[in-house]
PDB file of N, CA and C in Angstrom:
ATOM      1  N   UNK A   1       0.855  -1.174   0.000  1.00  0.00           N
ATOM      2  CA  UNK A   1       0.000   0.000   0.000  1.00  0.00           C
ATOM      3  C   UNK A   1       0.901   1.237   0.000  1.00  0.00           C
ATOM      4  N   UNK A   2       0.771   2.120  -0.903  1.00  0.00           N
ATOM      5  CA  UNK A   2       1.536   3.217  -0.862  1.00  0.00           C
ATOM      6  C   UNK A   2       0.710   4.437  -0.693  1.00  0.00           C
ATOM      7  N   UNK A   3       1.468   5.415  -0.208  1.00  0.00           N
ATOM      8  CA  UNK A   3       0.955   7.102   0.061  1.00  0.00           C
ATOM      9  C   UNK A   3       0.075   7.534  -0.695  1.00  0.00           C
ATOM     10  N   UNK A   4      -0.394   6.986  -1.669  1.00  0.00           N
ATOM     11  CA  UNK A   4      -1.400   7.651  -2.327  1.00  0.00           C
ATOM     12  C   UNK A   4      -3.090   6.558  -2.330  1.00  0.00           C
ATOM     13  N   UNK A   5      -2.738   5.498  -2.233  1.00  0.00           N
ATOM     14  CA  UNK A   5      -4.085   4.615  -2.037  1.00  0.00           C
ATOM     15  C   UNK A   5      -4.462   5.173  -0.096  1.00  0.00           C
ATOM     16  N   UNK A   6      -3.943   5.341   0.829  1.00  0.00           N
ATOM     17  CA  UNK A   6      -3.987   5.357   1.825  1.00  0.00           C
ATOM     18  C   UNK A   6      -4.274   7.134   1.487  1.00  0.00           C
ATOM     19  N   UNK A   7      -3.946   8.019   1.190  1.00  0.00           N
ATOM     20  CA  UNK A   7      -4.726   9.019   1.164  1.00  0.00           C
ATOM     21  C   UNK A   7      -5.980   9.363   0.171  1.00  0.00           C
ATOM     22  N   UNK A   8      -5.761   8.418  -0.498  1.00  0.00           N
ATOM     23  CA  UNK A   8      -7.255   8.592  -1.286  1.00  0.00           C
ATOM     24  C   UNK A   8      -8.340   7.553  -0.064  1.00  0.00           C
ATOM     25  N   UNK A   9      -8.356   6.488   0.272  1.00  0.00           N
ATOM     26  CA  UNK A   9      -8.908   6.042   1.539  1.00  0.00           C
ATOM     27  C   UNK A   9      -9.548   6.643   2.767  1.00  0.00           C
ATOM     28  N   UNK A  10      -8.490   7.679   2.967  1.00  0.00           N
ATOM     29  CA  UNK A  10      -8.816   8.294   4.431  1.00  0.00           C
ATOM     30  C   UNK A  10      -9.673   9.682   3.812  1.00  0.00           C
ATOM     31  N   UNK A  11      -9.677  10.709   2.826  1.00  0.00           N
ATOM     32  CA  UNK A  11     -10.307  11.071   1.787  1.00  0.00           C
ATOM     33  C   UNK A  11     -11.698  10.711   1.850  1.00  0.00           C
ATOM     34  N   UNK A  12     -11.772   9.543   1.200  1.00  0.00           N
ATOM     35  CA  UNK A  12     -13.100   9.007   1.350  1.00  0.00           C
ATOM     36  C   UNK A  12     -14.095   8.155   2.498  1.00  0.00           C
ATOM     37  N   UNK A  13     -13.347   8.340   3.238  1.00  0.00           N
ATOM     38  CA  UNK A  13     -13.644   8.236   4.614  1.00  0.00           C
ATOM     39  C   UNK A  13     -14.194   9.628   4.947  1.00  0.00           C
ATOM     40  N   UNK A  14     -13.633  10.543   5.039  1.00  0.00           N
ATOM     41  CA  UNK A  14     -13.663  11.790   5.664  1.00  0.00           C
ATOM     42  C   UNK A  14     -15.193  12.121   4.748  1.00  0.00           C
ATOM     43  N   UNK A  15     -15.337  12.364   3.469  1.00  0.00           N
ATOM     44  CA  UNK A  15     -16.050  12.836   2.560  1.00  0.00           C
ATOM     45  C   UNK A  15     -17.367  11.777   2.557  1.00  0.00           C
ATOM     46  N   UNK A  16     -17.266  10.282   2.835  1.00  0.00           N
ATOM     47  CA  UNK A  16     -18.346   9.801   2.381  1.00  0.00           C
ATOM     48  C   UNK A  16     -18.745   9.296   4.228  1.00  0.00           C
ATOM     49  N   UNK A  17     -18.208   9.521   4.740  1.00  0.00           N
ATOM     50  CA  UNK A  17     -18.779   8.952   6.452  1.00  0.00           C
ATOM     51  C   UNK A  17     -18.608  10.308   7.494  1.00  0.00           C
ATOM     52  N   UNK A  18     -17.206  10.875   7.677  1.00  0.00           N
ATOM     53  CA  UNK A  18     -17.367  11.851   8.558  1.00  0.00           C
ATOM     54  C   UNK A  18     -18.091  13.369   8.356  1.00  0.00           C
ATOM     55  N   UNK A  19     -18.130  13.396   7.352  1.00  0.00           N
ATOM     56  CA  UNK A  19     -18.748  15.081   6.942  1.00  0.00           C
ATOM     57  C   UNK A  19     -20.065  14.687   7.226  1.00  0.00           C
ATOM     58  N   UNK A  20     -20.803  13.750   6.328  1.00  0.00           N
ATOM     59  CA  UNK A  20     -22.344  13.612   6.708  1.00  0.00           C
ATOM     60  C   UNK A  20     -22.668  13.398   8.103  1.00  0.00           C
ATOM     61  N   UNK A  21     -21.773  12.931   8.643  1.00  0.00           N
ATOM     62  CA  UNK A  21     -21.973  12.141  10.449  1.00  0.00           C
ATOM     63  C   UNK A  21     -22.044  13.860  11.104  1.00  0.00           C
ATOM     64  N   UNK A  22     -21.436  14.476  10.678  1.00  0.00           N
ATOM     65  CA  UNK A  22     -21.188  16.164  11.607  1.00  0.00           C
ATOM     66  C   UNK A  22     -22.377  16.375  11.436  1.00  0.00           C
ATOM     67  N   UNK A  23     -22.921  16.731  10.002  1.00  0.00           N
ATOM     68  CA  UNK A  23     -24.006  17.980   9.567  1.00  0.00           C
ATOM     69  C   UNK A  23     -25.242  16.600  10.321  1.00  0.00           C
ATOM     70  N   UNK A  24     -25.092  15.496  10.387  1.00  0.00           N
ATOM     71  CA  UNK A  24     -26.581  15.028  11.035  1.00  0.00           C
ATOM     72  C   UNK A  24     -26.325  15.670  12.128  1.00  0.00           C
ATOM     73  N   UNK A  25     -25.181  15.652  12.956  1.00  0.00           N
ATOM     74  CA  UNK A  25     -25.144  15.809  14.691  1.00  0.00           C
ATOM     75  C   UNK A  25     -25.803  17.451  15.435  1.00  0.00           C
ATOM     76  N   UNK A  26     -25.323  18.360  13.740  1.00  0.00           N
ATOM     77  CA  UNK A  26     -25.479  19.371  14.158  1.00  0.00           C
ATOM     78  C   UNK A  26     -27.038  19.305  13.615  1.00  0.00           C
ATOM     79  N   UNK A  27     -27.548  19.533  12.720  1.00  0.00           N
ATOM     80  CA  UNK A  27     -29.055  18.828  12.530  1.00  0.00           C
ATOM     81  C   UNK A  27     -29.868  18.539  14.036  1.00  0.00           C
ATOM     82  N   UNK A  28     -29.878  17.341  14.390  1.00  0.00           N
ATOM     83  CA  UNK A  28     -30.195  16.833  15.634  1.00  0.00           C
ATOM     84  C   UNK A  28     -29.907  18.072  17.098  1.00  0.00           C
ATOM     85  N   UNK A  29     -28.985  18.475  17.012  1.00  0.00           N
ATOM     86  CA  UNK A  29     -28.622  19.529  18.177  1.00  0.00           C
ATOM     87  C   UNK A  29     -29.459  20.664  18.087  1.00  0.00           C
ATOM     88  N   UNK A  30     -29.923  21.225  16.504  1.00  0.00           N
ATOM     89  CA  UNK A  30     -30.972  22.180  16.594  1.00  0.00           C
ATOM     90  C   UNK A  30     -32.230  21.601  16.845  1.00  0.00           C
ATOM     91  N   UNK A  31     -32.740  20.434  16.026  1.00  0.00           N
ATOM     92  CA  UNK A  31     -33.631  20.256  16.532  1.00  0.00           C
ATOM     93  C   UNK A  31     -34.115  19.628  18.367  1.00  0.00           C
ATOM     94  N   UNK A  32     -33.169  19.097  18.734  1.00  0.00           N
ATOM     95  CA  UNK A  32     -33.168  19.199  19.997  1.00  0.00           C
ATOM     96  C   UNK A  32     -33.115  20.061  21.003  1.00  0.00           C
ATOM     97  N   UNK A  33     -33.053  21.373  20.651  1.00  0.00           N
ATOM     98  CA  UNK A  33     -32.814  22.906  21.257  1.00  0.00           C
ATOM     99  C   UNK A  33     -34.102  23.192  20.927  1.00  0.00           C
ATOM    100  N   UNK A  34     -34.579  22.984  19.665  1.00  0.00           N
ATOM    101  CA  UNK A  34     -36.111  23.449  19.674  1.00  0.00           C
ATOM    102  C   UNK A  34     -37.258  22.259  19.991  1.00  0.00           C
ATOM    103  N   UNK A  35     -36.913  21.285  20.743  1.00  0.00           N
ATOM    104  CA  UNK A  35     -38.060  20.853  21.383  1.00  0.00           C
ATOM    105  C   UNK A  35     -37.683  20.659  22.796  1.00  0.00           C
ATOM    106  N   UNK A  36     -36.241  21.214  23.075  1.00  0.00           N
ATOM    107  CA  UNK A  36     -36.179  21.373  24.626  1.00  0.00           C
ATOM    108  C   UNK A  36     -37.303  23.090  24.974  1.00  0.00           C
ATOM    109  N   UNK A  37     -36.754  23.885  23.800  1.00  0.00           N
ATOM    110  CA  UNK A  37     -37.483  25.070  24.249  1.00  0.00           C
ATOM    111  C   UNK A  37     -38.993  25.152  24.321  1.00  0.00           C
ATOM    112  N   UNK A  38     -39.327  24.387  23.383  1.00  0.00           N
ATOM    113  CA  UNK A  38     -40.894  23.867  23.399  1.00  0.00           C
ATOM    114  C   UNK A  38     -41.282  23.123  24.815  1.00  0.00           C
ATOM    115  N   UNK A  39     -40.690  22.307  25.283  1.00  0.00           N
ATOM    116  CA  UNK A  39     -41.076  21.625  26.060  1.00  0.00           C
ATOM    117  C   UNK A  39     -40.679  22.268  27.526  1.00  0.00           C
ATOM    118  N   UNK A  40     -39.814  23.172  27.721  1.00  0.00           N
ATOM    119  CA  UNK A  40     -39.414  23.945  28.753  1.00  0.00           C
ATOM    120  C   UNK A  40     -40.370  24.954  28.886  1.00  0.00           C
ATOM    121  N   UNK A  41     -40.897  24.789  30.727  1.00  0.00           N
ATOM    122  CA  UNK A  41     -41.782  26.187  30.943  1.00  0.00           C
ATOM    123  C   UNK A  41     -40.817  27.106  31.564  1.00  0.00           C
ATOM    124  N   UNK A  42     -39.439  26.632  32.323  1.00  0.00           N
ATOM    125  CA  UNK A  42     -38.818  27.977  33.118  1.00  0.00           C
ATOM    126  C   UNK A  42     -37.774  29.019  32.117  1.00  0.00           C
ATOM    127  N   UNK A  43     -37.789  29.791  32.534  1.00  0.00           N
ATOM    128  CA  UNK A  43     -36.910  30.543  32.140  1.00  0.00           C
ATOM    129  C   UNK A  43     -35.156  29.721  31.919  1.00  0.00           C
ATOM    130  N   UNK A  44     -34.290  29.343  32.464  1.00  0.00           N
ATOM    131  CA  UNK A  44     -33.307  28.401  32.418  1.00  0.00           C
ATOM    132  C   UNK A  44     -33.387  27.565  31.854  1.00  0.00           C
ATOM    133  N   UNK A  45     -34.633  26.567  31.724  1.00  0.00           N
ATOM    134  CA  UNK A  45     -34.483  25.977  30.736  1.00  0.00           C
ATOM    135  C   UNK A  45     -34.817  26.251  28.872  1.00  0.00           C
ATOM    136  N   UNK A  46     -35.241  27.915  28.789  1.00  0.00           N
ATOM    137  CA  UNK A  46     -35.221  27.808  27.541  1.00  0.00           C
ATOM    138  C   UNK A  46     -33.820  28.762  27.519  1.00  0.00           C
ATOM    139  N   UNK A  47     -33.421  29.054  28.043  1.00  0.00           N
ATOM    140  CA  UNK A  47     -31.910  29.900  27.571  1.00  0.00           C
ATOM    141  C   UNK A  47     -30.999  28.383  27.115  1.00  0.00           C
ATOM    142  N   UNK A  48     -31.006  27.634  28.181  1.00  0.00           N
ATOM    143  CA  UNK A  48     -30.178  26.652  27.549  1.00  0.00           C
ATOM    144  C   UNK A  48     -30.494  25.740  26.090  1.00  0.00           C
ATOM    145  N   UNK A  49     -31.974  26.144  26.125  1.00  0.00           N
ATOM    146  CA  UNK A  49     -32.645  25.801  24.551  1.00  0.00           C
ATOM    147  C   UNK A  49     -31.833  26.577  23.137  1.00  0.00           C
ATOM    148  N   UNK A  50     -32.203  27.702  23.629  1.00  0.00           N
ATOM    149  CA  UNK A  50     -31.612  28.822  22.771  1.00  0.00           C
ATOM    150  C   UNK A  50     -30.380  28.905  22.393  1.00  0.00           C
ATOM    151  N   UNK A  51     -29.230  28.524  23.338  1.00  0.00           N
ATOM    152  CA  UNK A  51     -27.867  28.007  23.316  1.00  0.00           C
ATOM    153  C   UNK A  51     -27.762  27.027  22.241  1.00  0.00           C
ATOM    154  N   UNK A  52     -28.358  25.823  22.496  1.00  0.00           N
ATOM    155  CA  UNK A  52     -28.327  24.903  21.781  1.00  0.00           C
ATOM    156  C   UNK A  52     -28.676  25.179  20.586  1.00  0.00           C
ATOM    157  N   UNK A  53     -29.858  25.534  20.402  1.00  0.00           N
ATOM    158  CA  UNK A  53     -30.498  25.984  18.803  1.00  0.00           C
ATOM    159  C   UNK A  53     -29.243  26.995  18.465  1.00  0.00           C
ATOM    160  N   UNK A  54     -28.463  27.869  18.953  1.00  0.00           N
ATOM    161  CA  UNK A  54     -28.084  28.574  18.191  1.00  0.00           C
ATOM    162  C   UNK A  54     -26.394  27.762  17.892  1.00  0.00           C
ATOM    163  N   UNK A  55     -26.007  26.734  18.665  1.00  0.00           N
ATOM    164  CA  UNK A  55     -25.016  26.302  18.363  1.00  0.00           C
ATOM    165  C   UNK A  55     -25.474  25.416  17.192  1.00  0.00           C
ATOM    166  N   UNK A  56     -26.320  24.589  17.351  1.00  0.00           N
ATOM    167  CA  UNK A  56     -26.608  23.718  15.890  1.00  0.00           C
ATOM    168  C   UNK A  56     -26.683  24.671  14.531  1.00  0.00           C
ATOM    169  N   UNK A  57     -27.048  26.157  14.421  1.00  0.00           N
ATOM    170  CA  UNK A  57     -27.257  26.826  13.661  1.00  0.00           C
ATOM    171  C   UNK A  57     -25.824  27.206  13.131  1.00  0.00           C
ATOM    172  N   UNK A  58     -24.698  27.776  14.229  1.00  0.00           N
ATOM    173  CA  UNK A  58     -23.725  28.026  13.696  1.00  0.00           C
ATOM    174  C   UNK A  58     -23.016  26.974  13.140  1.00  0.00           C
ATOM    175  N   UNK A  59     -23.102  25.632  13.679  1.00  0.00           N
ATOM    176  CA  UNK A  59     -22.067  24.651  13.307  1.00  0.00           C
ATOM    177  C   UNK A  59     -22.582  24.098  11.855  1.00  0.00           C
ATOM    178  N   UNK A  60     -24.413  24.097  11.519  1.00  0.00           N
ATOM    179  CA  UNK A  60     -24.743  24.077  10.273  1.00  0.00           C
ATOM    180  C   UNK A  60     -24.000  25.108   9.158  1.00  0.00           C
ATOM    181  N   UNK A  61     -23.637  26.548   9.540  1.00  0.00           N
ATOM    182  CA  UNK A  61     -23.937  27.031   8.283  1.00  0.00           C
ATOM    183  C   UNK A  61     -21.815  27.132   8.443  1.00  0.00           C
ATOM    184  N   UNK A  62     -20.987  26.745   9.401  1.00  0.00           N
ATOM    185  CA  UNK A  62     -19.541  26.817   9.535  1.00  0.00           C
ATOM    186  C   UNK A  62     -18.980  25.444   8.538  1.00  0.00           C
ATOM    187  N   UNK A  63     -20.098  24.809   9.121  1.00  0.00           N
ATOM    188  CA  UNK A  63     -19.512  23.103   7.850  1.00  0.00           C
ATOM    189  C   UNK A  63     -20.001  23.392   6.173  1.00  0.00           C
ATOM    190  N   UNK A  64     -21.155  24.097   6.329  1.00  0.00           N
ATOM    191  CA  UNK A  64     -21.525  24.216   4.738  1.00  0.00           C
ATOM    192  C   UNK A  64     -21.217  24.969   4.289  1.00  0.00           C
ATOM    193  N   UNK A  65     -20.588  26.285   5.405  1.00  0.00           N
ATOM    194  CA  UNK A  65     -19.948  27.382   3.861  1.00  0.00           C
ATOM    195  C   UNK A  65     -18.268  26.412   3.817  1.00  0.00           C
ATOM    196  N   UNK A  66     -17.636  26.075   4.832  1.00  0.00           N
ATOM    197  CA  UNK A  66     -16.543  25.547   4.834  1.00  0.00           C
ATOM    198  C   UNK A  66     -16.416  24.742   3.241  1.00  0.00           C
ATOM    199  N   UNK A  67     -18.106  23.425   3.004  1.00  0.00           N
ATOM    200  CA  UNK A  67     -17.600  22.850   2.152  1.00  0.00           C
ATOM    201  C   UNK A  67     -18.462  23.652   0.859  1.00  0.00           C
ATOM    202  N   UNK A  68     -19.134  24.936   0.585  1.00  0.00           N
ATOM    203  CA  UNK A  68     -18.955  25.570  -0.147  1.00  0.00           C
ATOM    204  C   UNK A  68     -17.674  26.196  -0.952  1.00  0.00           C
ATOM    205  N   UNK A  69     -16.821  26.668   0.106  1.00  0.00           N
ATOM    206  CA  UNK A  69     -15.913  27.078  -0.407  1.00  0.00           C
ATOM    207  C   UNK A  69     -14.761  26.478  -0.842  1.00  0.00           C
ATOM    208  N   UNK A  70     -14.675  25.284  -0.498  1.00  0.00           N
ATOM    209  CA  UNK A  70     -13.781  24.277  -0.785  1.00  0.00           C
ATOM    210  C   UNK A  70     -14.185  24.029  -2.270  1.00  0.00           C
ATOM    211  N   UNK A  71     -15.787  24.164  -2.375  1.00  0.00           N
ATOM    212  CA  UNK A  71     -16.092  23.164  -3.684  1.00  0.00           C
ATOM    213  C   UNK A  71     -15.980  24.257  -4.591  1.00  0.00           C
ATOM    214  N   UNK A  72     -15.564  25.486  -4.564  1.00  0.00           N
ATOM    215  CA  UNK A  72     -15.717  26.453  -5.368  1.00  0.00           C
ATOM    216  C   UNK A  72     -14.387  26.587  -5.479  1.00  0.00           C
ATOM    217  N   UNK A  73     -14.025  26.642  -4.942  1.00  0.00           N
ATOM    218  CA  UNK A  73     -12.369  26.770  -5.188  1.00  0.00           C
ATOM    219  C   UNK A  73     -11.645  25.365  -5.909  1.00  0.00           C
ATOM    220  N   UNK A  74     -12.318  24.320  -6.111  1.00  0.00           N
ATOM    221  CA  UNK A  74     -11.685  23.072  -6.689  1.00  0.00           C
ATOM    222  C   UNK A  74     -12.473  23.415  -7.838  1.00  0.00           C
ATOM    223  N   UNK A  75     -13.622  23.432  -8.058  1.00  0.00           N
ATOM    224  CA  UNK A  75     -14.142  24.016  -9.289  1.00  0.00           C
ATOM    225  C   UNK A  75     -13.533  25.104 -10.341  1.00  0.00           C
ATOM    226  N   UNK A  76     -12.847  25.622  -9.421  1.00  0.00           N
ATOM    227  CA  UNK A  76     -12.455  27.032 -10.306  1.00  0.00           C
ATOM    228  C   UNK A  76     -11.015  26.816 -10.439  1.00  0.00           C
ATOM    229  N   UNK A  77     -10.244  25.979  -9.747  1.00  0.00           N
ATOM    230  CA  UNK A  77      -8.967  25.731 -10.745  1.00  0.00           C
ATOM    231  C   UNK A  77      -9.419  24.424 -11.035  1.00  0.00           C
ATOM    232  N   UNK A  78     -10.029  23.474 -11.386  1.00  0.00           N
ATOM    233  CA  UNK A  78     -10.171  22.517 -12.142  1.00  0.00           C
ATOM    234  C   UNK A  78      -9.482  21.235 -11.486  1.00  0.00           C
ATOM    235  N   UNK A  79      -9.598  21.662 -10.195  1.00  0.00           N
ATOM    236  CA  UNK A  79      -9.253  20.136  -9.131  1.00  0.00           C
ATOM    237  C   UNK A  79     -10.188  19.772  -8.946  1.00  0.00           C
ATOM    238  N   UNK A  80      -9.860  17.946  -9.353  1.00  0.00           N
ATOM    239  CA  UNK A  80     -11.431  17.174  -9.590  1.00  0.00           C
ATOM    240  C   UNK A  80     -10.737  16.371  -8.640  1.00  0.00           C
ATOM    241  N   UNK A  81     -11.369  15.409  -7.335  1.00  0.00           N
ATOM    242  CA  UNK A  81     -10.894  14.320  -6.343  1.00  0.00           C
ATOM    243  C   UNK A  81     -10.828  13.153  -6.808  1.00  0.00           C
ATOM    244  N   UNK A  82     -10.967  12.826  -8.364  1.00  0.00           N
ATOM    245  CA  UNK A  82     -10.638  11.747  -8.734  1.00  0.00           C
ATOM    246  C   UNK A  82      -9.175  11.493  -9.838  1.00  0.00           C
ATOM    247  N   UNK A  83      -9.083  12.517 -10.141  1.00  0.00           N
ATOM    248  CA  UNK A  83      -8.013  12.581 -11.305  1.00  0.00           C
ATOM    249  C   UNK A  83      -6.475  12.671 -10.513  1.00  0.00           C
ATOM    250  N   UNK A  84      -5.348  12.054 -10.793  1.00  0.00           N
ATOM    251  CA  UNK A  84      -4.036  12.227  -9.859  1.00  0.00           C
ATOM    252  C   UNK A  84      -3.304  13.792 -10.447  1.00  0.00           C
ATOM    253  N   UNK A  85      -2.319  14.047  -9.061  1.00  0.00           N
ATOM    254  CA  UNK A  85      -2.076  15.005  -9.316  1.00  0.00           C
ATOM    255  C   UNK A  85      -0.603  14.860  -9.562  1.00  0.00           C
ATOM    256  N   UNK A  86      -0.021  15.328 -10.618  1.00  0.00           N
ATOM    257  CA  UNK A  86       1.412  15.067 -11.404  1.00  0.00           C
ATOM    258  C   UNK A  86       2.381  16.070 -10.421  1.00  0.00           C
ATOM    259  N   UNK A  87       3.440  15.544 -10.427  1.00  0.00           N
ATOM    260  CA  UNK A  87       4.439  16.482  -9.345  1.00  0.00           C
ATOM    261  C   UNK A  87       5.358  17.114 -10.407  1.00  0.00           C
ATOM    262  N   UNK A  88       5.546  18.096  -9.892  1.00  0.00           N
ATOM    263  CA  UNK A  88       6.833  18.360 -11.079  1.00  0.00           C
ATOM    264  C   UNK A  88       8.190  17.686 -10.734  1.00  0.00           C
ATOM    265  N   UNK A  89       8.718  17.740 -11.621  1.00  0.00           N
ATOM    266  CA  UNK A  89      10.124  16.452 -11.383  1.00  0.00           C
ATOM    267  C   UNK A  89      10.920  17.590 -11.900  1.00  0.00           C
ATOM    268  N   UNK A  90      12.504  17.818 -11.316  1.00  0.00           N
ATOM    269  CA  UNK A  90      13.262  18.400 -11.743  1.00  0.00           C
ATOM    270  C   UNK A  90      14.276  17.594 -13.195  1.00  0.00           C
ATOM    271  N   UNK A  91      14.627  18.025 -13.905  1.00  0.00           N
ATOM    272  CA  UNK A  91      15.303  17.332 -15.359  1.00  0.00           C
ATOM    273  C   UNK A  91      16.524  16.733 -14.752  1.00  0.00           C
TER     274      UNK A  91
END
């Protein structure tokens, strides 16, 4: 196994298991902030609602502009994750 099957591996690990596993967690964390706040009558317990809802909110839109901008920037110089990338070799 060489340096490049083992980083295309961990790659697709990251891209096809860990990215989706985040955006569910953060998903779930808002909606769990908004049925703690629903379901909370005191005051304390909806601040800590609100906390929550607003952390699932930031961590939603920090992972999707993150992989916005990633995908715009591979788009726009023409880095595709399947094609290899040639090194330059000195003569």
């Amino acid at each position: 196994m060489n340096l490049t099957v083992l980083l295309t591996n961990i790659l697709n690990l990251i891209n096809g298991y860990i990215i989706p596993l985040l955006v569910a967690i953060a998903i779930i964390v808002f909606f769990w902030g908004i049925v703690r706040y629903i379901m909370g009558a005191g005051g304390e317990d909806k601040q800590s609602a609100v906390k929550l809802i607003t952390s699932g909110i930031i961590g939603l839109v920090v992972m999707l502009s993150v992989w916005g901008i990633v995908a715009l920037v591979s788009n726009t110089l023409g880095i595709s994750g399947t094609q290899a990338v040639s090194l330059p070799q000195v003569p």
